[in-house]
Protein backbone atom coordinates (compact mmCIF):
# COMPACT_ATOMS: atom_id res chain seq x y z
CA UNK A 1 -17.53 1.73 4.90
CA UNK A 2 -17.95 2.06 8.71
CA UNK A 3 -15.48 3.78 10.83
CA UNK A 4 -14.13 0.28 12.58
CA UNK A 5 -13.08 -1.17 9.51
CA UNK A 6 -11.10 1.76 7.93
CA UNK A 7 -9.66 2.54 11.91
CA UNK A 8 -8.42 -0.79 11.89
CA UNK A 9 -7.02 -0.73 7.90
CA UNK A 10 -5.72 2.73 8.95
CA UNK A 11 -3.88 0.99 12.20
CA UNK A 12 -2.63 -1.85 10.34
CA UNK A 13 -1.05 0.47 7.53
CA UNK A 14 -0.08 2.98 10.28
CA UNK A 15 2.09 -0.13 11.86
CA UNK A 16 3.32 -1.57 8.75
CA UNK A 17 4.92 1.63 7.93
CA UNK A 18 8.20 3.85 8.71
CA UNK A 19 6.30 6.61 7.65
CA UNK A 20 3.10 5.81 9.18
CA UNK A 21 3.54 7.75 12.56
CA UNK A 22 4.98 10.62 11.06
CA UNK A 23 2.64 11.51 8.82
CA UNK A 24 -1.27 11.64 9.37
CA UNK A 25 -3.12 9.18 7.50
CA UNK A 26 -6.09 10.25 5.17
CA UNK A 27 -8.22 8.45 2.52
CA UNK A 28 -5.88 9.90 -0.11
CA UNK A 29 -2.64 8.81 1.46
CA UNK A 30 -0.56 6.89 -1.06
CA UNK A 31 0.41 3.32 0.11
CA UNK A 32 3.48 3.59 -2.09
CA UNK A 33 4.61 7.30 -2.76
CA UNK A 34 3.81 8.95 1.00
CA UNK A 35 4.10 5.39 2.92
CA UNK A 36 6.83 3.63 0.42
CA UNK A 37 5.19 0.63 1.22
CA UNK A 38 6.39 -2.03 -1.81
CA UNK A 39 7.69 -5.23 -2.04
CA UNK A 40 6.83 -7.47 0.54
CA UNK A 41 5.28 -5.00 2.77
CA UNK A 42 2.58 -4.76 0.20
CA UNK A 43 2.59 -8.28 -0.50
CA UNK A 44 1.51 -8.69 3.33
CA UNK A 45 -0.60 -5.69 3.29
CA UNK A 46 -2.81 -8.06 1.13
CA UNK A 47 -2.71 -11.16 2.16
CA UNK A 48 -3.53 -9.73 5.42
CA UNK A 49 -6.89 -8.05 3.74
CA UNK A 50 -7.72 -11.29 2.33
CA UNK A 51 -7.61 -13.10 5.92
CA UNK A 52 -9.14 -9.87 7.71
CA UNK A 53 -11.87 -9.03 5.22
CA UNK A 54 -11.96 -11.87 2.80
CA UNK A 55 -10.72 -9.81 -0.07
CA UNK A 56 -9.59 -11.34 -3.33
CA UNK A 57 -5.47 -11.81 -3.54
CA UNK A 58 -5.41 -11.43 -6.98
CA UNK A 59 -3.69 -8.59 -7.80
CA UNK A 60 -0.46 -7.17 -9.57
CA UNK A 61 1.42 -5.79 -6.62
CA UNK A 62 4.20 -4.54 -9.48
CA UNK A 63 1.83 -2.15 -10.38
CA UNK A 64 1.46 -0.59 -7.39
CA UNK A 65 5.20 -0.33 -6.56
CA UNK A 66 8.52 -1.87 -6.66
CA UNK A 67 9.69 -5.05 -5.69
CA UNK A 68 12.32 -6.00 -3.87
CA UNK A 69 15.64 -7.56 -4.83
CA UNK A 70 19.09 -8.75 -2.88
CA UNK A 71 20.20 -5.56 -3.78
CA UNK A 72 17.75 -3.02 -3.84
CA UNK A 73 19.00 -1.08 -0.69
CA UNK A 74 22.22 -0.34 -1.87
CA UNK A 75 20.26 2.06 -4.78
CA UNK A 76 16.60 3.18 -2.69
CA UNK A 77 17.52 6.69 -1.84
CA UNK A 78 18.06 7.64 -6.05
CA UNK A 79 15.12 4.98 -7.00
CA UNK A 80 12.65 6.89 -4.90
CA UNK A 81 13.77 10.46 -6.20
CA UNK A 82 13.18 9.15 -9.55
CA UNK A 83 9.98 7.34 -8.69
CA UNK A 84 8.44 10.35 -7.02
CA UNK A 85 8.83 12.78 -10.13
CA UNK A 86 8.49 10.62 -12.74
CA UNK A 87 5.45 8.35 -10.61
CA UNK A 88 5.50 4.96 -12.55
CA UNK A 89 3.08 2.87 -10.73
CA UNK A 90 -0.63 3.20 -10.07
CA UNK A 91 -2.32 5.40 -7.23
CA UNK A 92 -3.29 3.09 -4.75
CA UNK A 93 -4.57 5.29 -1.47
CA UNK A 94 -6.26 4.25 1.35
CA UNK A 95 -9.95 5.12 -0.19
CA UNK A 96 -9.07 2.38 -2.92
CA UNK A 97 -8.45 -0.05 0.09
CA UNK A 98 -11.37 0.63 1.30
CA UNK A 99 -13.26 0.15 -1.85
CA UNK A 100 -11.41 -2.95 -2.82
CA UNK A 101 -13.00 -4.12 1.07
CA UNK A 102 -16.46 -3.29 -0.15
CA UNK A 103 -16.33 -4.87 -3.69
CA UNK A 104 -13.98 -7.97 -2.15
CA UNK A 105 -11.81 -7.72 -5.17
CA UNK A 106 -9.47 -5.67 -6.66
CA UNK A 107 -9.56 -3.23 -9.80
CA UNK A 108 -8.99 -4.67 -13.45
């Protein structure tokens, strides 16, 4: 992978997310569990890889984290307290971005 196209997945991420400027941002940052992106934010994490790179969109976002529902707010703070110890959804880290950019599809 050459450094311009992780520094500008690593930007795009870094903007996307609350956590992203608080945080440093490493090949084994977790897109869910250290940036709690989910939901939508992921959803336009990838469509914005497939326009950028040309990477496949097919791909079970649920398994990567959460959705989001009208009333998912209202119970976030004891859902992610859970979700961190317990960890119910795949690793997906910025390494496996990468690779999904270099394969142009996404893992089985």
């Amino acid at each position: 992978m050459d450094s311009e196209k992780r520094e500008k997945v690593v930007n795009h991420i870094r903007e996307m997310s609350a956590y992203g400027g608080k945080i440093p941002i490493t090949d084994d940052t977790e897109i869910y569990y250290d940036l709690r992106l989910h939901g939508d934010d992921l959803y336009e994490l990838v469509v914005w890889l497939g326009k950028e790179f040309g990477v496949s969109t097919n791909v079970k976002l649920r398994d990567y984290g959460p959705g989001e529902g009208p009333l998912s707010f209202l119970f976030r703070k004891q859902r992610e307290r859970r979700e961190l110890e317990q960890r119910p959804y795949k690793s997906l880290k910025v390494r496996d971005i990468l690779a999904v950019i270099e394969t142009g599809r996404w893992p089985a």
